[in-house]
C-alpha atoms as a PDB file:
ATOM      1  CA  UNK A   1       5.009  16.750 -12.466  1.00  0.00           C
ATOM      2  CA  UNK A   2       3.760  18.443  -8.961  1.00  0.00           C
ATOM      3  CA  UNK A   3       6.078  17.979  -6.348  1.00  0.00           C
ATOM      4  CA  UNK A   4       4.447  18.767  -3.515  1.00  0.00           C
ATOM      5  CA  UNK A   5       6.099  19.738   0.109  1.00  0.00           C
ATOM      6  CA  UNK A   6       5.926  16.280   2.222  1.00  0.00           C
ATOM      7  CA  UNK A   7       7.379  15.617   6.066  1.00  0.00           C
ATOM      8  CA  UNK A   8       7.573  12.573   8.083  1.00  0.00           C
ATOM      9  CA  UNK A   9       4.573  11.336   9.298  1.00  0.00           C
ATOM     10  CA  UNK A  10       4.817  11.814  13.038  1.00  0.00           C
ATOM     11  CA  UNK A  11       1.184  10.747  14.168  1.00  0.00           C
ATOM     12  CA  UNK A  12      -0.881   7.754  16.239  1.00  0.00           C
ATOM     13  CA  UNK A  13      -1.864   5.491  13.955  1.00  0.00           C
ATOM     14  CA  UNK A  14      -4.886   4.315  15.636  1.00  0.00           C
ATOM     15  CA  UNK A  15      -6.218   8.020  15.005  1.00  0.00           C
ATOM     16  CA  UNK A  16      -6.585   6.694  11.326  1.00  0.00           C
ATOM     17  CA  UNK A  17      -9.893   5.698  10.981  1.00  0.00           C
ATOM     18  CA  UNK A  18     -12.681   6.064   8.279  1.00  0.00           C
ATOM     19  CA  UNK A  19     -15.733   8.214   8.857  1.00  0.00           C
ATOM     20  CA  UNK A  20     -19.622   7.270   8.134  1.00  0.00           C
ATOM     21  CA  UNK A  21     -21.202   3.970   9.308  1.00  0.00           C
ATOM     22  CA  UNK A  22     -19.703   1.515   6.941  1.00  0.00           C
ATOM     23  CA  UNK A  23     -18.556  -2.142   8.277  1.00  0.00           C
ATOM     24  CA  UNK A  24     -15.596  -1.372   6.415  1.00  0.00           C
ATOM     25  CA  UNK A  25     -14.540   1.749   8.877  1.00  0.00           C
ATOM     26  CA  UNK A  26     -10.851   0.805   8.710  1.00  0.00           C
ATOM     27  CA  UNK A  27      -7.911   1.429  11.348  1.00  0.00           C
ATOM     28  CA  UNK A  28      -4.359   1.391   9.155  1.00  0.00           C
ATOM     29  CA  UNK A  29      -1.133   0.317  11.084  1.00  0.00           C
ATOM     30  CA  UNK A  30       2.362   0.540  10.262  1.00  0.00           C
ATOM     31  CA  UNK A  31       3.426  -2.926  11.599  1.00  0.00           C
ATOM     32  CA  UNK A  32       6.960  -2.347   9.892  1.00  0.00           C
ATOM     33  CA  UNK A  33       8.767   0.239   8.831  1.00  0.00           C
ATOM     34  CA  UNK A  34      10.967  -0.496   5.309  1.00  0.00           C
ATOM     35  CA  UNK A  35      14.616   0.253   5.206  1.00  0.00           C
ATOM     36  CA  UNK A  36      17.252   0.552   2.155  1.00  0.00           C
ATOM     37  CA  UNK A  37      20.564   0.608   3.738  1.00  0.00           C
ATOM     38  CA  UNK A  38      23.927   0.878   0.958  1.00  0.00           C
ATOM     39  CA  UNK A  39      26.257  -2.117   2.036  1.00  0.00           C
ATOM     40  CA  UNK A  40      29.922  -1.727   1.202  1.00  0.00           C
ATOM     41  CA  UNK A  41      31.152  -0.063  -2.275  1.00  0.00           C
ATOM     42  CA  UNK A  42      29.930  -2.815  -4.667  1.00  0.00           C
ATOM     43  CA  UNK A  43      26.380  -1.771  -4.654  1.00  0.00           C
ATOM     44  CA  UNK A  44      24.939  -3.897  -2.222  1.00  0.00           C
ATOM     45  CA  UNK A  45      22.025  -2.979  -0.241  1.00  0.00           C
ATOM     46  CA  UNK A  46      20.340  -4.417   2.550  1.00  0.00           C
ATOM     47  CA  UNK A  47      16.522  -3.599   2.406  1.00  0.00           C
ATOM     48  CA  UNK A  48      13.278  -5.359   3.509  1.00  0.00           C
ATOM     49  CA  UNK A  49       9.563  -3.336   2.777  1.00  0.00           C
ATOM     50  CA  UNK A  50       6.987  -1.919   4.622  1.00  0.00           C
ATOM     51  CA  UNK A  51       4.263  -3.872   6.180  1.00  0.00           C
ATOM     52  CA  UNK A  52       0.779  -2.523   6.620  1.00  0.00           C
ATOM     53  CA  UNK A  53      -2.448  -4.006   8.356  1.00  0.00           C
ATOM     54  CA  UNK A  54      -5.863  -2.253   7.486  1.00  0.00           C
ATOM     55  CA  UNK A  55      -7.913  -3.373  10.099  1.00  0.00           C
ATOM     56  CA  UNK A  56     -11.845  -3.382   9.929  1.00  0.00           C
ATOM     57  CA  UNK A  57     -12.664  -1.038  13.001  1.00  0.00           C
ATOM     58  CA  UNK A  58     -15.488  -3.419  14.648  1.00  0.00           C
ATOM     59  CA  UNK A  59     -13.041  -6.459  14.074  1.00  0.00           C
ATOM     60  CA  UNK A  60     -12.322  -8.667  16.963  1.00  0.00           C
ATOM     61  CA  UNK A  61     -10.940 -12.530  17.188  1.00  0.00           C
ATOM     62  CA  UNK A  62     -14.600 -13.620  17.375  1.00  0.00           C
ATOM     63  CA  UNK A  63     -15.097 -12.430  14.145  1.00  0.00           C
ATOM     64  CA  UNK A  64     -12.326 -14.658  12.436  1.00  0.00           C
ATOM     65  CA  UNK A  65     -14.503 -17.390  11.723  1.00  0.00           C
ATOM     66  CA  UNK A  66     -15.674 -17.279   7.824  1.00  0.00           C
ATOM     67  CA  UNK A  67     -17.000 -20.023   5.493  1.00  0.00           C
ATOM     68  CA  UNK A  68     -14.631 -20.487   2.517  1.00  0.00           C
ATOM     69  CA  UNK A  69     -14.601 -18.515  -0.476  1.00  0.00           C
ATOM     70  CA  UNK A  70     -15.316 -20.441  -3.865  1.00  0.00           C
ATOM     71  CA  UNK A  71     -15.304 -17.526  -6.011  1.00  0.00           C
ATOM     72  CA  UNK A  72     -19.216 -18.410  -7.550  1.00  0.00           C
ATOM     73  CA  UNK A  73     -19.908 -14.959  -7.966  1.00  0.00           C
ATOM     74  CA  UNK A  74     -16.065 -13.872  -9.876  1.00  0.00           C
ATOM     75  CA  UNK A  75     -14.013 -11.609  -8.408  1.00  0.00           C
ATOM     76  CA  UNK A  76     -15.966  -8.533  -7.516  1.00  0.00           C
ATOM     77  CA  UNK A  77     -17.798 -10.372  -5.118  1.00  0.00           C
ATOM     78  CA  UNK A  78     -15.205 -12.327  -3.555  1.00  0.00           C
ATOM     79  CA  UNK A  79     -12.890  -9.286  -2.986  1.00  0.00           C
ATOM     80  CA  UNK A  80     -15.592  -7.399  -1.263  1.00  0.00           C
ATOM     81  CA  UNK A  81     -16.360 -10.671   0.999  1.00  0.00           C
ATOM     82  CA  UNK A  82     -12.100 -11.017   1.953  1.00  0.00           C
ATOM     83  CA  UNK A  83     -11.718  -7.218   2.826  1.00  0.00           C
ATOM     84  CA  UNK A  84     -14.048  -7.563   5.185  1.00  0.00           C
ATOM     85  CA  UNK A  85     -11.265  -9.129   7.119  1.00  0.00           C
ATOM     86  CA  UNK A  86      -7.805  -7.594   8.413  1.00  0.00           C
ATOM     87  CA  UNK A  87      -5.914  -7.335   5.195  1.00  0.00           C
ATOM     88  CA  UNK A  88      -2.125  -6.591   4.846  1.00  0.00           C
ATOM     89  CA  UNK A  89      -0.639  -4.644   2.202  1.00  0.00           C
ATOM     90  CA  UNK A  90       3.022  -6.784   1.816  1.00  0.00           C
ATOM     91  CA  UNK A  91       4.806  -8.983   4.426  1.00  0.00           C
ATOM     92  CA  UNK A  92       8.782  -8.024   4.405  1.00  0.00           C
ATOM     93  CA  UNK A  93      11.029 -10.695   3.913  1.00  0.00           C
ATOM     94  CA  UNK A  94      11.163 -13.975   4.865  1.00  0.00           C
ATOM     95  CA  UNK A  95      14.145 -12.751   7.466  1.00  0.00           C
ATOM     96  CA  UNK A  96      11.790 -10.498   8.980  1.00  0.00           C
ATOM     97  CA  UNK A  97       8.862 -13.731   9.468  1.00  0.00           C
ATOM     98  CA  UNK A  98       9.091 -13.612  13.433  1.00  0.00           C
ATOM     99  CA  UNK A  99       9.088  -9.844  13.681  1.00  0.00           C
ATOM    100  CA  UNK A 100       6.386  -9.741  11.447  1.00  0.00           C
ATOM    101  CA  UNK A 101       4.590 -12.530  13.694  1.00  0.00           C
ATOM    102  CA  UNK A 102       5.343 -10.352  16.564  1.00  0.00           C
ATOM    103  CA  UNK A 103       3.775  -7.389  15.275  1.00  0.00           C
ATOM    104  CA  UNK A 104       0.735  -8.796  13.858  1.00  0.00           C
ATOM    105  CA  UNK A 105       0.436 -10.737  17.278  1.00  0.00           C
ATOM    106  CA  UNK A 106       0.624  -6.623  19.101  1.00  0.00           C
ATOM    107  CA  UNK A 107      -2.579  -6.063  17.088  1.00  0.00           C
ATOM    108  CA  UNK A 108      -4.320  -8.763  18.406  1.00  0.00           C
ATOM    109  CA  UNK A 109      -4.194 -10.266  15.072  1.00  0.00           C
ATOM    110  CA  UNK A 110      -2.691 -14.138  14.077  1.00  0.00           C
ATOM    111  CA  UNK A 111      -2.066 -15.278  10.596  1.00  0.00           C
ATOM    112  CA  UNK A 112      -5.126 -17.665  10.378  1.00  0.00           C
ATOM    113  CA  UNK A 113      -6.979 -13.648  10.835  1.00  0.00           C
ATOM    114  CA  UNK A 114      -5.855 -12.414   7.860  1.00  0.00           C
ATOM    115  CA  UNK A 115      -8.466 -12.433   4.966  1.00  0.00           C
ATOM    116  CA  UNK A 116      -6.231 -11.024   2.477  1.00  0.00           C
ATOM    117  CA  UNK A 117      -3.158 -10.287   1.444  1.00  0.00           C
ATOM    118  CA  UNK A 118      -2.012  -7.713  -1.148  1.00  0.00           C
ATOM    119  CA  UNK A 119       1.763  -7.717  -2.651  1.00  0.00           C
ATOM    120  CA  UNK A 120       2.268  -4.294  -3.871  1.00  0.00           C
ATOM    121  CA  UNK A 121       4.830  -5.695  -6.942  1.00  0.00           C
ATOM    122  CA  UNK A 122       7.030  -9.207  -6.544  1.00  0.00           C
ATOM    123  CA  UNK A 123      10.203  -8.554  -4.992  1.00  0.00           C
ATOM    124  CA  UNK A 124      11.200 -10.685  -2.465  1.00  0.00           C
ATOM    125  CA  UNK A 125      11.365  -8.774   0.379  1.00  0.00           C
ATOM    126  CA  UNK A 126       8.126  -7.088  -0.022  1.00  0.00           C
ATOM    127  CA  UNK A 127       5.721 -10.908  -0.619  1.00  0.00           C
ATOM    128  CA  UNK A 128       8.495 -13.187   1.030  1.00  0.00           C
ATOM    129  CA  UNK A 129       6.090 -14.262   3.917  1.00  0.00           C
ATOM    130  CA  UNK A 130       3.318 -15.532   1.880  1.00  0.00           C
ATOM    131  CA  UNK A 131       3.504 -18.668   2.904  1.00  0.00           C
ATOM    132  CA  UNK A 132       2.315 -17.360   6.342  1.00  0.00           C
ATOM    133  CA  UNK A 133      -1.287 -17.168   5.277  1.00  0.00           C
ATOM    134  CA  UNK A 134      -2.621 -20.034   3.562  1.00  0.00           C
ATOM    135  CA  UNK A 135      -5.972 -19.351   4.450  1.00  0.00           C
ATOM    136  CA  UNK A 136      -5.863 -15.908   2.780  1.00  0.00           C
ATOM    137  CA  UNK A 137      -7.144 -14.515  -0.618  1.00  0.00           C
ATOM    138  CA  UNK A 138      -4.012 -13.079  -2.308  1.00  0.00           C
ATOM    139  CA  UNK A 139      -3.615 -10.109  -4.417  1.00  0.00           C
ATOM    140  CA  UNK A 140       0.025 -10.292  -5.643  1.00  0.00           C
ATOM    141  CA  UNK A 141       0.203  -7.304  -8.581  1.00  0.00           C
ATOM    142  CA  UNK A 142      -2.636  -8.006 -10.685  1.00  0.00           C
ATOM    143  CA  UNK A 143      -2.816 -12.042  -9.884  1.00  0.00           C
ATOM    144  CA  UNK A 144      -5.888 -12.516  -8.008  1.00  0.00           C
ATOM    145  CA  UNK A 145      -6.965 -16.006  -6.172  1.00  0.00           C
ATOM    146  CA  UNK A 146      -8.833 -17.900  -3.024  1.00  0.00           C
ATOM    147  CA  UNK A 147      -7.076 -20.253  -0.617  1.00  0.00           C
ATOM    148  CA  UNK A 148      -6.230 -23.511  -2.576  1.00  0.00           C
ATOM    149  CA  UNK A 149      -5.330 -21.585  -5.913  1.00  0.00           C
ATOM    150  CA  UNK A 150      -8.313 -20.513  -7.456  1.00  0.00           C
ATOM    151  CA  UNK A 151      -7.726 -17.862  -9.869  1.00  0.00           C
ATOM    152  CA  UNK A 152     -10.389 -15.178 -10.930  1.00  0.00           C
ATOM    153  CA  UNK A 153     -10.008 -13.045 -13.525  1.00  0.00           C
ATOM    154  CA  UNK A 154     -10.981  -9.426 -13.282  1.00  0.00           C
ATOM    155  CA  UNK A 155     -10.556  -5.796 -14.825  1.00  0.00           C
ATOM    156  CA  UNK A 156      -8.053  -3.788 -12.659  1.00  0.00           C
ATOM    157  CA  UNK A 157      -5.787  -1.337 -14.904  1.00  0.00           C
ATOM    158  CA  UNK A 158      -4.972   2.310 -14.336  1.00  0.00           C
ATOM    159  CA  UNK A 159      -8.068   3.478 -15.496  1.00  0.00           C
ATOM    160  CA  UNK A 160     -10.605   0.930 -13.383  1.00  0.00           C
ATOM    161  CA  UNK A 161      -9.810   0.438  -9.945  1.00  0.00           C
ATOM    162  CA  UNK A 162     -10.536  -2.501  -7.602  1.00  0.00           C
ATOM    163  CA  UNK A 163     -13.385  -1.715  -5.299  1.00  0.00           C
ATOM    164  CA  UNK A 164     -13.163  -3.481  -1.649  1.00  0.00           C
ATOM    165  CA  UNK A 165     -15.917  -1.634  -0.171  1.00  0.00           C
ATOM    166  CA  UNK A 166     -16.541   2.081   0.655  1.00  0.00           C
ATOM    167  CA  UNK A 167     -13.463   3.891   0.544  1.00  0.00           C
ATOM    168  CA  UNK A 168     -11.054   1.083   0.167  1.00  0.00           C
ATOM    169  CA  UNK A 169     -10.060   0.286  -3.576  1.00  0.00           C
ATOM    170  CA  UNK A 170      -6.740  -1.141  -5.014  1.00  0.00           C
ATOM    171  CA  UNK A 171      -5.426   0.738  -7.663  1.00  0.00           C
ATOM    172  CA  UNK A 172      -2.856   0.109 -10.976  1.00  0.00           C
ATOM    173  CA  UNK A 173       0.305   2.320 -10.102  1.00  0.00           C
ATOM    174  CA  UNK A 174       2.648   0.726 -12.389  1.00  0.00           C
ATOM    175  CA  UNK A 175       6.466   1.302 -12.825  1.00  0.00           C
ATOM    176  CA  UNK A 176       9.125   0.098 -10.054  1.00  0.00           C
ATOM    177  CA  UNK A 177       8.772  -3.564 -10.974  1.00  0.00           C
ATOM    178  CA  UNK A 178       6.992  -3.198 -14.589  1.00  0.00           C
ATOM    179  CA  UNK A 179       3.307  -2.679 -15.385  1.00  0.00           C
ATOM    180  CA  UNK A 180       1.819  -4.860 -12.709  1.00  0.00           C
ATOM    181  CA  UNK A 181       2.371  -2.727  -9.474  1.00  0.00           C
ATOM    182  CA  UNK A 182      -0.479  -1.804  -7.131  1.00  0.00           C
ATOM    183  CA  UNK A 183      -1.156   0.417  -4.538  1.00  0.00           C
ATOM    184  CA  UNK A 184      -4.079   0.196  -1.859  1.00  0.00           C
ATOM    185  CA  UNK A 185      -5.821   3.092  -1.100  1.00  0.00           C
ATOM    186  CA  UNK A 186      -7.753   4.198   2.160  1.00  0.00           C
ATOM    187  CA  UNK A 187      -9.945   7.218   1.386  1.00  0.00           C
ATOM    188  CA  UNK A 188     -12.242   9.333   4.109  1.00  0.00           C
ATOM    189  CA  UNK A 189     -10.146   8.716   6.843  1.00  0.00           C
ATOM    190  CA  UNK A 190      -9.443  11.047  10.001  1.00  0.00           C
ATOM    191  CA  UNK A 191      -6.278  11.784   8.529  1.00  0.00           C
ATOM    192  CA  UNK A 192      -7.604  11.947   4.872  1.00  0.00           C
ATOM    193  CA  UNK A 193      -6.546   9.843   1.904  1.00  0.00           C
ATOM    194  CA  UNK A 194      -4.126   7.159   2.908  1.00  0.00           C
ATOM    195  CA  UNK A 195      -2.153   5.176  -0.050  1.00  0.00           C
ATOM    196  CA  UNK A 196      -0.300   2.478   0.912  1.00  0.00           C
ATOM    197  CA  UNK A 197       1.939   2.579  -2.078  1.00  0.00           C
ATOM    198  CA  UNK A 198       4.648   0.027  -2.162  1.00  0.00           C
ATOM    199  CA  UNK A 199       7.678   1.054  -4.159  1.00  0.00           C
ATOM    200  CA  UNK A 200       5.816   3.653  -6.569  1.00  0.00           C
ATOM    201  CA  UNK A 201       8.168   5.625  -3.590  1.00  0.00           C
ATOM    202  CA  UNK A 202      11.356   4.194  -1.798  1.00  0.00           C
ATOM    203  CA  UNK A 203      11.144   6.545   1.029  1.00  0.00           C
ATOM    204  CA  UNK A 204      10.353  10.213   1.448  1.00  0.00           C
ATOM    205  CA  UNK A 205      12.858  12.442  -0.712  1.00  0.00           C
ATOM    206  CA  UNK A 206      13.871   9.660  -2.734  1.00  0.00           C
ATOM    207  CA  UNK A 207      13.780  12.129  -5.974  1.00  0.00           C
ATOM    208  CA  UNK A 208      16.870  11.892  -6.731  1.00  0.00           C
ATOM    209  CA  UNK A 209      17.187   7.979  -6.648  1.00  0.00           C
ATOM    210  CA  UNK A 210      14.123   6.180  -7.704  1.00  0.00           C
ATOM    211  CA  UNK A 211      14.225   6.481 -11.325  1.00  0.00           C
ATOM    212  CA  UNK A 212      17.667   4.191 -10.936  1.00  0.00           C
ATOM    213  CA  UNK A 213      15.300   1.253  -9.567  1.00  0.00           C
ATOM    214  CA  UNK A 214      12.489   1.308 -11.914  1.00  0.00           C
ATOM    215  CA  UNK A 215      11.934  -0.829 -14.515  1.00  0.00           C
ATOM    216  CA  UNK A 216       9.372   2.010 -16.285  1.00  0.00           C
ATOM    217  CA  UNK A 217      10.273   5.279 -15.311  1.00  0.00           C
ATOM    218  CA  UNK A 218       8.119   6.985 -17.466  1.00  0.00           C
ATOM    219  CA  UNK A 219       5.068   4.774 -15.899  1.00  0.00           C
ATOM    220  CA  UNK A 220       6.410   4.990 -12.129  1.00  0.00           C
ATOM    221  CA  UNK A 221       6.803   9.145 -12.815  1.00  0.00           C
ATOM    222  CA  UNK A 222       2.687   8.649 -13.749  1.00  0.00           C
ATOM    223  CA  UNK A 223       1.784   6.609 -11.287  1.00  0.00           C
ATOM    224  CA  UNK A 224       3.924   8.763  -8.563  1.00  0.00           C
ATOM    225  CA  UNK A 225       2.030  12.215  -9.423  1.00  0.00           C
ATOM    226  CA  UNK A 226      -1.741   9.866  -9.204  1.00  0.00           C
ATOM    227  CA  UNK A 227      -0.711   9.252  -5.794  1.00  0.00           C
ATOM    228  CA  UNK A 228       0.537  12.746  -4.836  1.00  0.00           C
ATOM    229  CA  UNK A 229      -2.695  14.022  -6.284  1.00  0.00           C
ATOM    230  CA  UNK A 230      -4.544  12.097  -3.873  1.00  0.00           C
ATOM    231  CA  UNK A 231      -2.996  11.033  -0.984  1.00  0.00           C
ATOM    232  CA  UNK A 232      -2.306  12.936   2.541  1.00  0.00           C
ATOM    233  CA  UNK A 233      -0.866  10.225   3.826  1.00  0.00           C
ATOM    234  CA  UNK A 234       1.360   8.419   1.970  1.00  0.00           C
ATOM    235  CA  UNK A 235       3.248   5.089   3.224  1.00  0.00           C
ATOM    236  CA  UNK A 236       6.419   4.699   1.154  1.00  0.00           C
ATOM    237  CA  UNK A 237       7.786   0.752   0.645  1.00  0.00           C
ATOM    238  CA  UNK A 238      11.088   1.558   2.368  1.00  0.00           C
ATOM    239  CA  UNK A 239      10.863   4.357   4.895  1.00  0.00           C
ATOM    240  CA  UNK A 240       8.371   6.092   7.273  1.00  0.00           C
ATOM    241  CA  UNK A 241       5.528   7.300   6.326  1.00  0.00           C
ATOM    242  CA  UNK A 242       4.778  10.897   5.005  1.00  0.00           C
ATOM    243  CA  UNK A 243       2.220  13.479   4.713  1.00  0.00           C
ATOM    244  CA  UNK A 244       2.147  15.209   1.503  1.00  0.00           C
ATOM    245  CA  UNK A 245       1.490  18.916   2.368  1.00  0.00           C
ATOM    246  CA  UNK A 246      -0.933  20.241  -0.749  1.00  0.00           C
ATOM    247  CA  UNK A 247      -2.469  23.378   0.734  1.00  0.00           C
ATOM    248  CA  UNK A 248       1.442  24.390   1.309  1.00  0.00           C
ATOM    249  CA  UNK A 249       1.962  23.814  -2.293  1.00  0.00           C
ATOM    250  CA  UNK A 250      -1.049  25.124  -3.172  1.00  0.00           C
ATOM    251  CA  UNK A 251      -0.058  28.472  -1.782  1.00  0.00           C
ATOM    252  CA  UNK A 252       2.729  28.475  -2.921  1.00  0.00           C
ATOM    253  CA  UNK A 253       1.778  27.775  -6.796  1.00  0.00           C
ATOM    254  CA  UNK A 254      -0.859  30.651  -6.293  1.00  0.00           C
ATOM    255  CA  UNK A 255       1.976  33.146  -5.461  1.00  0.00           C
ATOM    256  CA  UNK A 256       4.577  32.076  -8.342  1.00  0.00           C
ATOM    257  CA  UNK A 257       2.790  30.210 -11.087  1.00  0.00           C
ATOM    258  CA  UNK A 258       6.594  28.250 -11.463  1.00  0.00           C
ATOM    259  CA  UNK A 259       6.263  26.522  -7.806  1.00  0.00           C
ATOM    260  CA  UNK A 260       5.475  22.751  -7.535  1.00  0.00           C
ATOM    261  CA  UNK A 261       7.434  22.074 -11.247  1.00  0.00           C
ATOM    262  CA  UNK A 262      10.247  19.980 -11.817  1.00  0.00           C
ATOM    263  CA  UNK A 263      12.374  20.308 -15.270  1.00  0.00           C
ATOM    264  CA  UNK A 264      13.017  22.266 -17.918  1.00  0.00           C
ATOM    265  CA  UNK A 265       9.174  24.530 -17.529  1.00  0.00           C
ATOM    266  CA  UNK A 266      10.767  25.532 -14.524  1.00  0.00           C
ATOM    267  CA  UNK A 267      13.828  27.112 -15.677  1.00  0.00           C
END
């Protein structure tokens, strides 16, 4: 597996915007930083996850008003209709509800806003505001449905992505919490490729503790390298984000054919 040079993401934010003319030209905002914090010597940690909003660029209040979704036209259709919306990519626990309020209310954004809602994997303190958004379309792993519970099938697995519109997809990055993880990705931006990748990784230089969380290492190991192959930007579930620094490793690999390997080819 490449592992390729990363550092903290130090940058605005609101520089992150797609290029081109598309109505989905999308602004991505870390409203929450994700924290894993060791608590005494039995083991205990207190964490909650990373909350993102990917915000449609020309997006304003007046725009909230939308007709229901009924789902006619199966899931393709009504997933390109909700991410024209604010979406956000996990909501923290339901200890963090009024400083996730908070933050969404800095963007100019309230809960009634939000069009969708993906959940990266199931844990608790990534999906434990849900209930903050009835009037969303929810993408929790690979379960799919409208407001009120209407379900719609559809074909997402590593190999088929979910399309949201130009440069916005939702892809299968299985592993931390089994084979049903998801990632949403935010291609052309000003910064390049952003994933917004739930637990696929903790934090930046979590190498040497990840594989201890994950229900599939051998998946999450997969599904970590996809991401580092295309992402510049890459926001962990529990930690800042990071850029991941290819034309370093690049270099690198060009002067020592053994750079960028971890394992036994390297010794």
């Amino acid at each position: 597996m490449h592992a390729f040079p990363r550092e903290c993401f130090g940058g605005d934010w609101s520089d992150i915007q797609q290029g081109g003319q598309s109505q989905f030209l999308t602004i991505c905002r870390d409203l929450s930083e994700g924290y894993a914090e060791p608590k005494g010597l039995d083991g205990a940690v207190r964490a909650d996850g990373s909350v993102t909003l990917v915000l449609p660029q020309a997006w304003g209040p007046a725009c909230s008003q939308r007709e229901p979704q009924r789902g006619g036209g199966g899931a393709k259709i009504a997933l390109e209709e909700v991410a024209r919306g604010p979406i956000l990519v996990d909501t923290g626990g339901p200890w963090a509800r009024e400083a996730l309020l908070g933050a969404l209310a800095r963007q100019g954004v309230s809960p009634g806003d939000v069009t969708l809602v993906v959940g990266t994997h199931g844990h608790s303190d990534h999906i434990g505001n849900l209930g903050l958004f009835p009037g969303a379309a929810l993408l929790v792993s690979h379960d799919f449905c409208l407001p009120g519970g209407l379900y719609l099938p559809h074909a997402l697995d590593e190999e088929r992505p979910l399309q949201l519109g130009p440069g916005l997809e939702v892809w299968a990055t299985p592993g931390h919490g089994g084979q049903r993880d998801v990632s949403v990705v935010v291609a052309g931006t000003t910064r390049g490729t952003v994933v917004i990748a739930g637990d696929v990784f903790e934090r930046d230089g979590d190498e040497d503790s990840w594989q201890a969380l994950s229900e599939d290492p051998v998946a999450q190991e997969r599904s970590r390298k996809r991401v580092l192959d295309a992402a510049d930007i890459v926001v962990p579930g529990h930690g800042a984000p990071f850029l991941v620094l290819r034309e370093v490793a690049q270099l690198a690999a060009a002067s020592d054919p053994r750079q960028g390997l971890i394992g036994p080819e390297r010794d």
